[in-house]
PDB file of N, CA and C in Angstrom:
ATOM      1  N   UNK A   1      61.758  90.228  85.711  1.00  0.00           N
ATOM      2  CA  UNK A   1      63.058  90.428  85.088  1.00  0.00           C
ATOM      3  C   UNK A   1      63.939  89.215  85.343  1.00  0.00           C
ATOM      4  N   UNK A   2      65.048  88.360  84.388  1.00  0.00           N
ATOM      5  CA  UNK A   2      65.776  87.957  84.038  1.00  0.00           C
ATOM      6  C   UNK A   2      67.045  88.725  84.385  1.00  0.00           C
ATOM      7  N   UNK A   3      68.224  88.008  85.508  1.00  0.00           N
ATOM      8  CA  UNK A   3      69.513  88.033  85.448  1.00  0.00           C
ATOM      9  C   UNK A   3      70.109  87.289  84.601  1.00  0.00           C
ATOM     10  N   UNK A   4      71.572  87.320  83.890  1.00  0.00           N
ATOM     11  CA  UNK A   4      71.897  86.224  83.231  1.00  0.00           C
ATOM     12  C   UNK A   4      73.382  86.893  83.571  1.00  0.00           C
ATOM     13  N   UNK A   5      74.220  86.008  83.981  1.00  0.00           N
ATOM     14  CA  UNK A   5      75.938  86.131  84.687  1.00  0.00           C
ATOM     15  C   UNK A   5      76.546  85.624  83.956  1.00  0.00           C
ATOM     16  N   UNK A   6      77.685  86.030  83.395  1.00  0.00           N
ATOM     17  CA  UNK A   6      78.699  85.369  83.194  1.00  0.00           C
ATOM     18  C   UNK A   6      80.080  86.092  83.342  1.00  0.00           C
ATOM     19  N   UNK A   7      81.163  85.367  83.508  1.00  0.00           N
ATOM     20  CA  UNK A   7      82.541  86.315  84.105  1.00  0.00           C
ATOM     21  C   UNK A   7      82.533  87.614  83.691  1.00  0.00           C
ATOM     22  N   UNK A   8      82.130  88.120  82.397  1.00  0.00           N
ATOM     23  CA  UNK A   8      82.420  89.547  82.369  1.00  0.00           C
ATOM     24  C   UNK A   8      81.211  89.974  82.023  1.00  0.00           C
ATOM     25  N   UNK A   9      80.290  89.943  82.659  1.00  0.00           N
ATOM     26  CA  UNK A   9      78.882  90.368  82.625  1.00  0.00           C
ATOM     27  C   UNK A   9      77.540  90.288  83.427  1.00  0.00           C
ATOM     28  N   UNK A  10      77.004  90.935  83.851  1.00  0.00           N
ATOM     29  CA  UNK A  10      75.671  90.962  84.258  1.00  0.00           C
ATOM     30  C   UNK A  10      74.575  91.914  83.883  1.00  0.00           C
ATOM     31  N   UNK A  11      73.537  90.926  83.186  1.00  0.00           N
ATOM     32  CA  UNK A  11      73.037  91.513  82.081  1.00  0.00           C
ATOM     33  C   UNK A  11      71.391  91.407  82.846  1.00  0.00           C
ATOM     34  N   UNK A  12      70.804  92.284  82.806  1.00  0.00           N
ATOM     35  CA  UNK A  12      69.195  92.345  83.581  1.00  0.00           C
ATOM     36  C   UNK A  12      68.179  92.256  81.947  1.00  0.00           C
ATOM     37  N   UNK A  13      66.976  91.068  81.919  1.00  0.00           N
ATOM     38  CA  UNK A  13      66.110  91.511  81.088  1.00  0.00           C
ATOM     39  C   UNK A  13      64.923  91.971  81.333  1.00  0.00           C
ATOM     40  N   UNK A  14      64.008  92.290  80.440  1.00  0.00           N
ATOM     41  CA  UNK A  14      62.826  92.126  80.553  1.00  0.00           C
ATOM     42  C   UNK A  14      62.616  90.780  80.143  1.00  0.00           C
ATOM     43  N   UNK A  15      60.702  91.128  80.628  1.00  0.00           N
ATOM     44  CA  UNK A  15      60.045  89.268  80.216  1.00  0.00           C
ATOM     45  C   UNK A  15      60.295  88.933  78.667  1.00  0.00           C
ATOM     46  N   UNK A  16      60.144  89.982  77.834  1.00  0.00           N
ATOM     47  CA  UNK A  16      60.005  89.764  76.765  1.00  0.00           C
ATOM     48  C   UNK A  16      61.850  90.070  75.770  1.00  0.00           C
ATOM     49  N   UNK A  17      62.708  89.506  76.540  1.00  0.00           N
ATOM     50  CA  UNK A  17      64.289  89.502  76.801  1.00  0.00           C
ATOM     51  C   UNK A  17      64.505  90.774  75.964  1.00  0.00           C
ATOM     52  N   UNK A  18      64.078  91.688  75.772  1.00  0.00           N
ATOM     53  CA  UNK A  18      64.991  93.108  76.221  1.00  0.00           C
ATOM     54  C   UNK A  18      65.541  93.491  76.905  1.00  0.00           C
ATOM     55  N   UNK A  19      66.763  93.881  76.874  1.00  0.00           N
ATOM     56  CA  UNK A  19      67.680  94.081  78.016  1.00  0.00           C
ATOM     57  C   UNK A  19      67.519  95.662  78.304  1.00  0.00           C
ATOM     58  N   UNK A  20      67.807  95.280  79.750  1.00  0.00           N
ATOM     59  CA  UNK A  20      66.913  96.593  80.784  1.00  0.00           C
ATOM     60  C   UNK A  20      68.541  97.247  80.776  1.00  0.00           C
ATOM     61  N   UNK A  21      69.517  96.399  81.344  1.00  0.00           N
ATOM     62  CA  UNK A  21      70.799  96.919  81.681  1.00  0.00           C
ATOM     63  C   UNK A  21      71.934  95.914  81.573  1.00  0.00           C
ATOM     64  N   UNK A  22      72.928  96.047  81.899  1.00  0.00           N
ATOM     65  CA  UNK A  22      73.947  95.367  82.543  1.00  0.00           C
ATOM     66  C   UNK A  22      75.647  96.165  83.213  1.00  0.00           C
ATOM     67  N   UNK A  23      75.826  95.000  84.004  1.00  0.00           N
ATOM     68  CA  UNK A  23      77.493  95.529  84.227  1.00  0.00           C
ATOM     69  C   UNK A  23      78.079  94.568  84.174  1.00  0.00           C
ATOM     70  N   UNK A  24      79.064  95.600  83.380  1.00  0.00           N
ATOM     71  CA  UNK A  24      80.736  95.145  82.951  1.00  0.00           C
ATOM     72  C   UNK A  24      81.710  94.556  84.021  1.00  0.00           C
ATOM     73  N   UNK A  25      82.260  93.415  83.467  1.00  0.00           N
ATOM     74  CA  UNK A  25      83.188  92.993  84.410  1.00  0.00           C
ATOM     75  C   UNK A  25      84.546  92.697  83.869  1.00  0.00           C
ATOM     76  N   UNK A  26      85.486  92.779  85.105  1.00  0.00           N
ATOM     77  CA  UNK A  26      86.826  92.233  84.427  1.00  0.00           C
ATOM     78  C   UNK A  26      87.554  91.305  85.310  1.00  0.00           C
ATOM     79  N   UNK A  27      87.434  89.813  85.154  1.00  0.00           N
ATOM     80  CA  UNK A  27      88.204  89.006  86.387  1.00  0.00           C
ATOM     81  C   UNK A  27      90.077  89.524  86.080  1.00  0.00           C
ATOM     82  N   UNK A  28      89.947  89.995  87.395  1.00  0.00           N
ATOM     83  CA  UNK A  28      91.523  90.293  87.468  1.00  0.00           C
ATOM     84  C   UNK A  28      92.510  89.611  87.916  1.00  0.00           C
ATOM     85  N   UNK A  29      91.919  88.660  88.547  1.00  0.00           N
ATOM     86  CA  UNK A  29      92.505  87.110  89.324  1.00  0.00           C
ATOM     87  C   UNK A  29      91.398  86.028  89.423  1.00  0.00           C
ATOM     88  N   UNK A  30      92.106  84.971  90.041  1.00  0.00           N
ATOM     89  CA  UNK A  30      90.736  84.233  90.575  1.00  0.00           C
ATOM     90  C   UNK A  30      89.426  84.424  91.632  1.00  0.00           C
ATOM     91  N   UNK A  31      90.230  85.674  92.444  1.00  0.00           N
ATOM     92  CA  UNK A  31      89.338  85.950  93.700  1.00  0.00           C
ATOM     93  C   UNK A  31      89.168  87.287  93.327  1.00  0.00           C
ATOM     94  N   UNK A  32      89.258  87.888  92.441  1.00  0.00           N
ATOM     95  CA  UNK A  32      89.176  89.669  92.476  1.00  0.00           C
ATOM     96  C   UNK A  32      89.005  90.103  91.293  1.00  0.00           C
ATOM     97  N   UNK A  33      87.185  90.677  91.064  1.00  0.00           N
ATOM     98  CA  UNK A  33      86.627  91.078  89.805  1.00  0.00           C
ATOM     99  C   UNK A  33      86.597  92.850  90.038  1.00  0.00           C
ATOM    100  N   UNK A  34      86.832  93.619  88.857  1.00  0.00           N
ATOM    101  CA  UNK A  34      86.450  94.464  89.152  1.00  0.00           C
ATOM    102  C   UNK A  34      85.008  94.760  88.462  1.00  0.00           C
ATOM    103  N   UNK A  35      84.588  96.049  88.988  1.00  0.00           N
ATOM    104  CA  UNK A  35      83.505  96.323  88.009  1.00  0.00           C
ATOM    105  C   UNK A  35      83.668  97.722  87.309  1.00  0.00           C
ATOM    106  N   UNK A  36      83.322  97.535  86.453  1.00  0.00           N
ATOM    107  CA  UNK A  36      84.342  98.413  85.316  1.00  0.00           C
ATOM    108  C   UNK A  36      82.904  99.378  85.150  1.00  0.00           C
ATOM    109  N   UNK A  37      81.865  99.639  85.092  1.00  0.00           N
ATOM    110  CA  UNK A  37      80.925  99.848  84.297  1.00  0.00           C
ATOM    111  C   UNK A  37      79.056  99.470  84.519  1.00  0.00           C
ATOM    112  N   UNK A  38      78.390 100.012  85.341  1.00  0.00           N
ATOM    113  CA  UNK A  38      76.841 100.055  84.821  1.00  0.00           C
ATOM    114  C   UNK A  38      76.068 100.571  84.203  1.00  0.00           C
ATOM    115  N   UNK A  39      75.555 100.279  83.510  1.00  0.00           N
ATOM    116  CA  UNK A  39      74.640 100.734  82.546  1.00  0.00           C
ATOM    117  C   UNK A  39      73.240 100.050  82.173  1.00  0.00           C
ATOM    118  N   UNK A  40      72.283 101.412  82.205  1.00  0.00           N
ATOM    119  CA  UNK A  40      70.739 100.899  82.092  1.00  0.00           C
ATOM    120  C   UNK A  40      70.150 101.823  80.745  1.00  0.00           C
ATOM    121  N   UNK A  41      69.714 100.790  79.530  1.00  0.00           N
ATOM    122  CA  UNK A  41      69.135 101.694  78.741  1.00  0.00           C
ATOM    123  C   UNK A  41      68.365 102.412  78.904  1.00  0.00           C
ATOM    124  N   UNK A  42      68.407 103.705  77.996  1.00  0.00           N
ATOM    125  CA  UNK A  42      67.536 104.565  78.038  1.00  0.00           C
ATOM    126  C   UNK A  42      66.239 104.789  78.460  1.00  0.00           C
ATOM    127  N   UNK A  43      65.296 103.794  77.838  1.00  0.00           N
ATOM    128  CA  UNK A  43      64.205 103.641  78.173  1.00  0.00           C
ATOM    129  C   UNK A  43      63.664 102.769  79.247  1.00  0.00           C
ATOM    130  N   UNK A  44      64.772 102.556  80.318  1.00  0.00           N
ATOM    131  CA  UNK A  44      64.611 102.035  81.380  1.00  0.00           C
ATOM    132  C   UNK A  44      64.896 102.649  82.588  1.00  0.00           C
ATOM    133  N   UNK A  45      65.253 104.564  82.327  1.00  0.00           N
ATOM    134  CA  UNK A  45      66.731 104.752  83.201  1.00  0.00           C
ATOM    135  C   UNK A  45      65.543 105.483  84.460  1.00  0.00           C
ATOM    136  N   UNK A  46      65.341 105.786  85.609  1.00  0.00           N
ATOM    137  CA  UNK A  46      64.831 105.942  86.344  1.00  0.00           C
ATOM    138  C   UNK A  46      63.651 104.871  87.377  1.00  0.00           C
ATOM    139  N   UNK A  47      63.872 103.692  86.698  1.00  0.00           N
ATOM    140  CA  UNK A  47      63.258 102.141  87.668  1.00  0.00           C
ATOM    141  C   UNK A  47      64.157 101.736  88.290  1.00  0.00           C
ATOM    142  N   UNK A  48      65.000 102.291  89.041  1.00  0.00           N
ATOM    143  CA  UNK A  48      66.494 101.225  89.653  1.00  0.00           C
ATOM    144  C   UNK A  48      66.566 100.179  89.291  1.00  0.00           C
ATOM    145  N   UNK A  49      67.153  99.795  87.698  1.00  0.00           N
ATOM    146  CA  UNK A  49      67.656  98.908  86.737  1.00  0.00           C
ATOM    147  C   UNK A  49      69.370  98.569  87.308  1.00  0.00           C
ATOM    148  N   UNK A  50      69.891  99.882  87.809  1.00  0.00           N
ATOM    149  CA  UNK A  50      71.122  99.428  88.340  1.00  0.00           C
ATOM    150  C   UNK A  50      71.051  99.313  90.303  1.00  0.00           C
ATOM    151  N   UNK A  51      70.070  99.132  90.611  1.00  0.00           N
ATOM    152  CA  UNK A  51      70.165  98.788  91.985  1.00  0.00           C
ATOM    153  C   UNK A  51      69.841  97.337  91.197  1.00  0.00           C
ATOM    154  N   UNK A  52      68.923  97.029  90.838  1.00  0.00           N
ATOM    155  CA  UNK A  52      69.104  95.768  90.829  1.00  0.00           C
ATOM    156  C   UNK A  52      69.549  94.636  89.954  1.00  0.00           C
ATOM    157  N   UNK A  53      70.299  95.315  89.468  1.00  0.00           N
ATOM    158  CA  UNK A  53      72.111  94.794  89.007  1.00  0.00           C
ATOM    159  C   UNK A  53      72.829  94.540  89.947  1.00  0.00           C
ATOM    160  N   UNK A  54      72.877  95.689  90.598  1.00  0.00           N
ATOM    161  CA  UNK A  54      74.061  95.223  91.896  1.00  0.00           C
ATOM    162  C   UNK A  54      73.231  94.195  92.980  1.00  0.00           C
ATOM    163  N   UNK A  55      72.088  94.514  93.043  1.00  0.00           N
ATOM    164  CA  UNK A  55      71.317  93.253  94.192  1.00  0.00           C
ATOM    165  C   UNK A  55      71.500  91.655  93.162  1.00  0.00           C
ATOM    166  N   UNK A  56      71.583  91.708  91.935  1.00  0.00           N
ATOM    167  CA  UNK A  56      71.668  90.135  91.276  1.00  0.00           C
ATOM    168  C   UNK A  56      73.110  89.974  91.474  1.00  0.00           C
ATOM    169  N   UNK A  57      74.192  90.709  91.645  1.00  0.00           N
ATOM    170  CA  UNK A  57      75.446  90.140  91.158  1.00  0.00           C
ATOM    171  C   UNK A  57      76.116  89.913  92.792  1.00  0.00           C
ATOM    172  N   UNK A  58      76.274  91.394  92.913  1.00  0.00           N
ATOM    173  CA  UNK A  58      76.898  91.274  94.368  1.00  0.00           C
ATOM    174  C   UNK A  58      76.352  89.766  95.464  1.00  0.00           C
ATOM    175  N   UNK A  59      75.389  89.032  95.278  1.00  0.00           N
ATOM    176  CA  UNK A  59      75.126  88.256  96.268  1.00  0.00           C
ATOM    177  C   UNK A  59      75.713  86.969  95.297  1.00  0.00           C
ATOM    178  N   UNK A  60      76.110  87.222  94.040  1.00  0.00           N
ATOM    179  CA  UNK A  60      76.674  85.969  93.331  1.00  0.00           C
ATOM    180  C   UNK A  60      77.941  86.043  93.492  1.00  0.00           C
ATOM    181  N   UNK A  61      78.972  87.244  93.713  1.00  0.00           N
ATOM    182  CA  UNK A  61      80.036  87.756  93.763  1.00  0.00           C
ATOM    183  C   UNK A  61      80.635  87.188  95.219  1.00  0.00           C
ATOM    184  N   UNK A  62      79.490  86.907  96.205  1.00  0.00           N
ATOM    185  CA  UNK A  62      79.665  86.403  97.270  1.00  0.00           C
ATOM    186  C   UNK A  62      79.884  85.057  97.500  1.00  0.00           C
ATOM    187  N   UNK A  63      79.018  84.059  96.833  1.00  0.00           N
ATOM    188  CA  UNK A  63      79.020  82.680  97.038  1.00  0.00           C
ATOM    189  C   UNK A  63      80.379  82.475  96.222  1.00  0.00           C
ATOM    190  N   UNK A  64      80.843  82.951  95.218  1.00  0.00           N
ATOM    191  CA  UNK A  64      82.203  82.894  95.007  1.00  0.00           C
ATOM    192  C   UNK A  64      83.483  83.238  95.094  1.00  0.00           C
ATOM    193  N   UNK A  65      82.758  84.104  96.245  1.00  0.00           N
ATOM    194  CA  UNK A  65      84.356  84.307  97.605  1.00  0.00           C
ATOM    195  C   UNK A  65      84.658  85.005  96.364  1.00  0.00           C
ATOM    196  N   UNK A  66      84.462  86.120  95.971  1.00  0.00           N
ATOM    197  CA  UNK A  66      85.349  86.978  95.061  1.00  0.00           C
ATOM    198  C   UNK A  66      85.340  88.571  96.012  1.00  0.00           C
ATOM    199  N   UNK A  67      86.257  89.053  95.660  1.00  0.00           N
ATOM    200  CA  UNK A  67      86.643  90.526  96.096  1.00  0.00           C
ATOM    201  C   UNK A  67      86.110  91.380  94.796  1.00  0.00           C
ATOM    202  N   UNK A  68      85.474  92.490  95.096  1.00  0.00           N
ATOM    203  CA  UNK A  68      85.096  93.314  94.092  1.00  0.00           C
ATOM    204  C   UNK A  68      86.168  94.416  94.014  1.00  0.00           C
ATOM    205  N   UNK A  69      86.703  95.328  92.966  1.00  0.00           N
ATOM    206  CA  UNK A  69      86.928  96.627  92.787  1.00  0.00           C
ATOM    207  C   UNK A  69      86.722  97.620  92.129  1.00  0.00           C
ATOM    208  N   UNK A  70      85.540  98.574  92.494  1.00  0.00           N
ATOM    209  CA  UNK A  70      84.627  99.388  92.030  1.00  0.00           C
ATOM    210  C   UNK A  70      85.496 100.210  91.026  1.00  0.00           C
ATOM    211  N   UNK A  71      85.318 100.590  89.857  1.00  0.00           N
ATOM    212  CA  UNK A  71      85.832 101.522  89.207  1.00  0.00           C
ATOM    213  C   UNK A  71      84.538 102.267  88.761  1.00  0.00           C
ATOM    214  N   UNK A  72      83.328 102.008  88.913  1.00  0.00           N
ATOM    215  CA  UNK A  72      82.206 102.592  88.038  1.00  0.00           C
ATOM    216  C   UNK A  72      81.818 103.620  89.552  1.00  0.00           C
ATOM    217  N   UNK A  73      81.256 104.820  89.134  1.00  0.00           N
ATOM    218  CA  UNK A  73      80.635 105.885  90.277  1.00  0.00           C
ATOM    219  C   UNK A  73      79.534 104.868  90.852  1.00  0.00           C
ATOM    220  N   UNK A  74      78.733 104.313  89.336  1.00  0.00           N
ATOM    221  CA  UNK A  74      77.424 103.694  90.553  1.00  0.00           C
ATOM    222  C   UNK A  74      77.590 102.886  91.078  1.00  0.00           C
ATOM    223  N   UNK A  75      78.185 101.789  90.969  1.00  0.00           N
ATOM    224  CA  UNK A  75      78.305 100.610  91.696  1.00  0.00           C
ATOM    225  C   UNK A  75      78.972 101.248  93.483  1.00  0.00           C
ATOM    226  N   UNK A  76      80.323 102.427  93.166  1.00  0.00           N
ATOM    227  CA  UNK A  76      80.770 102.987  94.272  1.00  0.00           C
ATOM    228  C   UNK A  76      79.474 103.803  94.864  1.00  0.00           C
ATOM    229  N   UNK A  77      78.804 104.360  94.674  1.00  0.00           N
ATOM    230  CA  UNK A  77      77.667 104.613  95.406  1.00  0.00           C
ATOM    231  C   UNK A  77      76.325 103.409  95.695  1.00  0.00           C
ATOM    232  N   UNK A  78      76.155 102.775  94.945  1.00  0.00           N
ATOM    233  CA  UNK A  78      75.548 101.688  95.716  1.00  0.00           C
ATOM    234  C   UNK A  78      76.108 101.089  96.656  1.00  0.00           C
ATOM    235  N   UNK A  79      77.496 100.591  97.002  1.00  0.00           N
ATOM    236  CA  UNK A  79      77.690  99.882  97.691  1.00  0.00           C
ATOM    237  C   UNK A  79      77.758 101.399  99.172  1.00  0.00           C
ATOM    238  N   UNK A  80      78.479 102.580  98.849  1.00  0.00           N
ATOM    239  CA  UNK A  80      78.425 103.103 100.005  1.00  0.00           C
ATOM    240  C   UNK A  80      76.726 103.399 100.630  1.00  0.00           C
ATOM    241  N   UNK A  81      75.438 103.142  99.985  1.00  0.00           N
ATOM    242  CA  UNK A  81      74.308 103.057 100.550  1.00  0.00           C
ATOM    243  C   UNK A  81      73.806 101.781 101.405  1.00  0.00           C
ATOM    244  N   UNK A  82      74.916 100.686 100.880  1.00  0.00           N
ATOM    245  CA  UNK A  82      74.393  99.498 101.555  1.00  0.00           C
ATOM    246  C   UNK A  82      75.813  98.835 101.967  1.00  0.00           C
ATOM    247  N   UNK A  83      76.169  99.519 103.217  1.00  0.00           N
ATOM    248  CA  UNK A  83      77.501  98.750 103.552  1.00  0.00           C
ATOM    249  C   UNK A  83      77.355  97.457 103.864  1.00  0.00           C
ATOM    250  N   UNK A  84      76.415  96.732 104.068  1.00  0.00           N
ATOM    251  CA  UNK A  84      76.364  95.171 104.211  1.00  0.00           C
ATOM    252  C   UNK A  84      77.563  94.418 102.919  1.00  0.00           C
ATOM    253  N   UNK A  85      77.514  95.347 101.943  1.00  0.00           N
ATOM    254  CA  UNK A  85      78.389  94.656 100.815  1.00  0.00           C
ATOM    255  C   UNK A  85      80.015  95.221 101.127  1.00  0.00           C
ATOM    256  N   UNK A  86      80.436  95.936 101.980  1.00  0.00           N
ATOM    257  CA  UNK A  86      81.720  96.606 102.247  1.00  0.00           C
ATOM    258  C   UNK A  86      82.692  95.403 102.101  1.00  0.00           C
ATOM    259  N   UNK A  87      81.903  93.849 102.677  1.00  0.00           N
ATOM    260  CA  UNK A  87      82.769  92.467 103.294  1.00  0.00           C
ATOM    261  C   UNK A  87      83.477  92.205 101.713  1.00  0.00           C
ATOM    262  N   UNK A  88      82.934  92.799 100.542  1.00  0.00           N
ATOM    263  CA  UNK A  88      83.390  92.226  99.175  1.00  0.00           C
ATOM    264  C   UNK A  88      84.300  93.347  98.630  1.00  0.00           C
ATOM    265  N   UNK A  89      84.779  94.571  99.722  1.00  0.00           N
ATOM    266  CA  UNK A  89      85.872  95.536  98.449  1.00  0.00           C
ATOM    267  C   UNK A  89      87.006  94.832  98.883  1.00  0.00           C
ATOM    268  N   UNK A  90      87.778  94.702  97.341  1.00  0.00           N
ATOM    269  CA  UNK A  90      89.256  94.441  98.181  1.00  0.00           C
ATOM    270  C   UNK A  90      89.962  95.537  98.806  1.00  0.00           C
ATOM    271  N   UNK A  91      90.546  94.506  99.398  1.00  0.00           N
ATOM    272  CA  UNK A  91      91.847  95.094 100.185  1.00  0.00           C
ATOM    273  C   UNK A  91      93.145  95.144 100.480  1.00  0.00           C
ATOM    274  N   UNK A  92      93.652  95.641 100.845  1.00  0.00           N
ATOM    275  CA  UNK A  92      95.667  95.709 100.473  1.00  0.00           C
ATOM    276  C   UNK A  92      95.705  95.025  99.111  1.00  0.00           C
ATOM    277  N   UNK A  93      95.241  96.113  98.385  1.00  0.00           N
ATOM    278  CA  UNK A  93      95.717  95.277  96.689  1.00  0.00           C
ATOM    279  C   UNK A  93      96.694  96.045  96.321  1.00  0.00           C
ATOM    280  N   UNK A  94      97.841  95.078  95.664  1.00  0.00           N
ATOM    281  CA  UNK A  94      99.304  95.639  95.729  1.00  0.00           C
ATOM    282  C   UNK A  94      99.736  95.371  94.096  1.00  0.00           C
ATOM    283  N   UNK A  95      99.741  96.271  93.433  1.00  0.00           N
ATOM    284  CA  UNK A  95     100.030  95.885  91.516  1.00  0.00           C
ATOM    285  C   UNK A  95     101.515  95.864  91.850  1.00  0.00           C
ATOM    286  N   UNK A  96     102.072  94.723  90.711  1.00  0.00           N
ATOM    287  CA  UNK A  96     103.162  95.333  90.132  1.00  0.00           C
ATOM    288  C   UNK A  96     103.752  95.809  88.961  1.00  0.00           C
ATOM    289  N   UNK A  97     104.880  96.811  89.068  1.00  0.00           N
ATOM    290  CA  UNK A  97     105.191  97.063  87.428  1.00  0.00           C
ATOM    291  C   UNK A  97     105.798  96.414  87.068  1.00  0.00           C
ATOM    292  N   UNK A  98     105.332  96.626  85.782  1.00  0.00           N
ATOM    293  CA  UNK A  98     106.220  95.893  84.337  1.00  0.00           C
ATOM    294  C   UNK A  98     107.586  96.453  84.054  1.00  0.00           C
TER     295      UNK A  98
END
C-alpha cells in the first residue's frame, strides 16, 4: 500500500492505486490540524485500513511539530489505544468569538 499526504488529506492505496481509504484534514493554524474524518471503502472495511492511516499520518504529523484535534470517533479511539501519540493532542486551545 501507497500513502500519499497532503495538508488536507491522507489518502491509503492499493498497488494497483485504488484507494483503500483516507482522512480528512483541516489546517487550523500553522501548528494545529484537526482531523475531521476517517474513512475506508467498503470493500476494504475490516483490514485496519484506518489503523493504518493513522500509523502513515500521525508519525508525519510529528516531524512537523503539528498538534492534532480529533473530531472523528476513530482517530479518538485510535489514539486512546496507543497513547504514545497523546504528545500530538492539543492543548489549552482557546477560540475566539466573532
Amino acid at each position: 500500500m501507497k500513502a500519499v499526504y497532503t495538508k488536507k488529506r491522507m489518502t491509503l492505496y492499493q498497488e494497483n492505486e485504488q484507494e483503500a481509504g483516507h482522512i480528512d484534514l483541516t489546517p487550523v493554524s500553522p501548528s494545529l490540524v484537526r482531523i475531521d474524518s476517517v474513512f475506508t471503502q467498503p470493500d476494504f472495511r475490516g483490514q485496519g485500513i484506518a489503523a493504518k492511516l493513522m500509523e502513515a499520518l500521525l508519525p508525519r504529523l510529528k516531524e512537523e511539530n503539528k498538534q492534532v484535534l480529533l473530531l472523528c470517533s476513530t482517530a479518538q479511539r485510535y489514539v486512546a489505544e496507543h497513547p504514545e501519540w497523546d504528545v500530538l493532542l492539543a492543548k489549552n486551545i482557546h477560540f475566539e468569538k466573532n
